[in-house]
Protein backbone atom coordinates (compact mmCIF):
# COMPACT_ATOMS: atom_id res chain seq x y z
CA UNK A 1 11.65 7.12 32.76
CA UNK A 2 10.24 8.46 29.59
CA UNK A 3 8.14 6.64 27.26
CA UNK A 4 8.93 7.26 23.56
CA UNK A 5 6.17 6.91 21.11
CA UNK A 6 6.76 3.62 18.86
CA UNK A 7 6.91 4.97 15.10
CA UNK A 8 3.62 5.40 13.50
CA UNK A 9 3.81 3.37 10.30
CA UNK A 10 2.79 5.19 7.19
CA UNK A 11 0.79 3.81 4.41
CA UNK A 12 0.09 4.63 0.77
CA UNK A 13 -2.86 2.91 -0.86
CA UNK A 14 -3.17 3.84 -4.83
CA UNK A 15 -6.85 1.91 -5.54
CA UNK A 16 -9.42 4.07 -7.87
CA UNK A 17 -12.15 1.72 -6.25
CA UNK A 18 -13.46 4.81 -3.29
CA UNK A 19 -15.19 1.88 -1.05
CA UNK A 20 -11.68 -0.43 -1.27
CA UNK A 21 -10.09 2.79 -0.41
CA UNK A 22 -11.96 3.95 2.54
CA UNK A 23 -12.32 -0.09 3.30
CA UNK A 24 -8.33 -0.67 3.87
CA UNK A 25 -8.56 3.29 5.31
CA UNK A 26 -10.80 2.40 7.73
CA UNK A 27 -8.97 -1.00 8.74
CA UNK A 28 -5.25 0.35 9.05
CA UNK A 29 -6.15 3.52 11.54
CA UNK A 30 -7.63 1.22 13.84
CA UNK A 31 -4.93 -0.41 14.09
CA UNK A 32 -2.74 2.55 14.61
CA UNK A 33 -1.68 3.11 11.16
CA UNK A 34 -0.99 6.69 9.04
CA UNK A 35 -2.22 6.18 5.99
CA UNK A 36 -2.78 8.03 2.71
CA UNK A 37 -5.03 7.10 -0.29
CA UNK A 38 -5.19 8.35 -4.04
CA UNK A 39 -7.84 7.43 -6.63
CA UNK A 40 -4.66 7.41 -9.45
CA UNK A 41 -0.85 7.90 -9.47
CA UNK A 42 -0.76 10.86 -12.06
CA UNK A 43 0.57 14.05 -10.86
CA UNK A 44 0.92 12.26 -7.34
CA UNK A 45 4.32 10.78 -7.02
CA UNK A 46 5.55 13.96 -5.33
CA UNK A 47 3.06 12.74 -2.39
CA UNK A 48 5.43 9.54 -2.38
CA UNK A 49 8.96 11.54 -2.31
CA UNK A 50 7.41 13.75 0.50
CA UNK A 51 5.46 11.22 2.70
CA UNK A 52 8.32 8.75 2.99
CA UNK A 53 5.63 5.76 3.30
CA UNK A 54 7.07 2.62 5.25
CA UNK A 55 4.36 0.89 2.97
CA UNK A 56 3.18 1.16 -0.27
CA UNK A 57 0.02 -0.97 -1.61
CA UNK A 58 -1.02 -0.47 -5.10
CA UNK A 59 -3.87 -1.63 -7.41
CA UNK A 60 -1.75 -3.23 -10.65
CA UNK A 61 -5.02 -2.10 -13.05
CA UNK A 62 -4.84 1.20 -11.21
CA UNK A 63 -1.28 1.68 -11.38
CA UNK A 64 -1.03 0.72 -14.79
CA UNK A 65 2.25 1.37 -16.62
CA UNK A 66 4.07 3.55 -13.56
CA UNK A 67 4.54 -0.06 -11.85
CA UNK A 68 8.31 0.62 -13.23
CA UNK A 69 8.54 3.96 -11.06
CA UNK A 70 6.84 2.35 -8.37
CA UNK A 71 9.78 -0.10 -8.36
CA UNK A 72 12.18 2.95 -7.37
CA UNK A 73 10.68 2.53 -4.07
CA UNK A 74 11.46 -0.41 -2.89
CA UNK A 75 14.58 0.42 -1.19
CA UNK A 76 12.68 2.88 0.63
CA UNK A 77 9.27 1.18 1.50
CA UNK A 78 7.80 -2.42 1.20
CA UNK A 79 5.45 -3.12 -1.94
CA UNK A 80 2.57 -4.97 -1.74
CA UNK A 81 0.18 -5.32 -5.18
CA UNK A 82 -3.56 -5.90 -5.39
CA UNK A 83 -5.11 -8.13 -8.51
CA UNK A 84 -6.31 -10.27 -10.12
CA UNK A 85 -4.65 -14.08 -10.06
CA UNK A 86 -3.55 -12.75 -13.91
CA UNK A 87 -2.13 -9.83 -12.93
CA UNK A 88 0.14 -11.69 -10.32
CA UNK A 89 2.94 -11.88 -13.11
CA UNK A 90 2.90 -7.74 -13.97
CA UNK A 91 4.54 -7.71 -10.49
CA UNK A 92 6.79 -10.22 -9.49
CA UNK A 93 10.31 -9.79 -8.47
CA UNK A 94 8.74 -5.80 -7.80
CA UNK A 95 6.31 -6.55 -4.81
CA UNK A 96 6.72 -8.13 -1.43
CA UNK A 97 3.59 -9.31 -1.44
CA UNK A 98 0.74 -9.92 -3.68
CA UNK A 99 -3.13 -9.75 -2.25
CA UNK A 100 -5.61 -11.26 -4.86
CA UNK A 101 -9.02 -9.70 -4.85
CA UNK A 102 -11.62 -9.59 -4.18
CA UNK A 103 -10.09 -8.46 -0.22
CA UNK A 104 -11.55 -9.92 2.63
CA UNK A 105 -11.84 -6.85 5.40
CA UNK A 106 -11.47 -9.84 8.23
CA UNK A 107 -7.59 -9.55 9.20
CA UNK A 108 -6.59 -7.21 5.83
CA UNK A 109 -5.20 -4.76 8.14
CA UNK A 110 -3.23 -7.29 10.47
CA UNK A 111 -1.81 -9.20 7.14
CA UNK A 112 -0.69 -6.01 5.79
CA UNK A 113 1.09 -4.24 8.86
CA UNK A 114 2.59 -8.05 9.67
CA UNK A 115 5.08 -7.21 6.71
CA UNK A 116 6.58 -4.20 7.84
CA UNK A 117 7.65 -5.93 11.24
């Protein structure tokens, strides 16, 4: 009997915040995640159409006004925002889920891969 490797999920994180970034980096590979950071979405949407991400997680200051494009792909991966309790209303009816911050490392990765199942 051959054992087939379970899909690796892939993640995009969009935060221009380098320790959050390497932060939810860090915690997602342990737990057996693909995942792909960018400081800022301009010029790297084409990452997005190529990479196929199961996931996408996006800072709503970061992302700025291309939360609109970012909406195109939610038919093809689950959106989860990161803010502020104010920005909470930039994003709803777009995002799956909404993480306030400031992020707690304890469980961030667990919470976050828990929506793609």
């Amino acid at each position: 009997m051959v054992k087939t490797e379970e899909h690796m999920k892939k993640v995009f994180y969009i935060e221009k915040v380098d320790f959050l970034r390497s932060m939810m980096e860090f915690a997602l590979k342990a737990k057996g995640a693909e995942i792909y950071t960018v400081a800022t979405l301009e010029n790297n949407f084409y990452l997005l159409d190529d990479l196929l991400p199961d996931l996408i997680i996006f800072d709503v200051e970061t992302a700025g006004n291309h939360i609109a494009q970012l909406s195109e792909y939610s038919s093809k991966a689950t959106l989860v925002a990161v803010g502020s309790e104010a920005d909470k209303s930039r994003v709803e009816g777009v995002v799956k889920s909404f993480l306030t911050k400031p992020l707690e490392a304890r469980n961030i990765a667990d919470r976050i891969l828990a929506l793609l199942d």
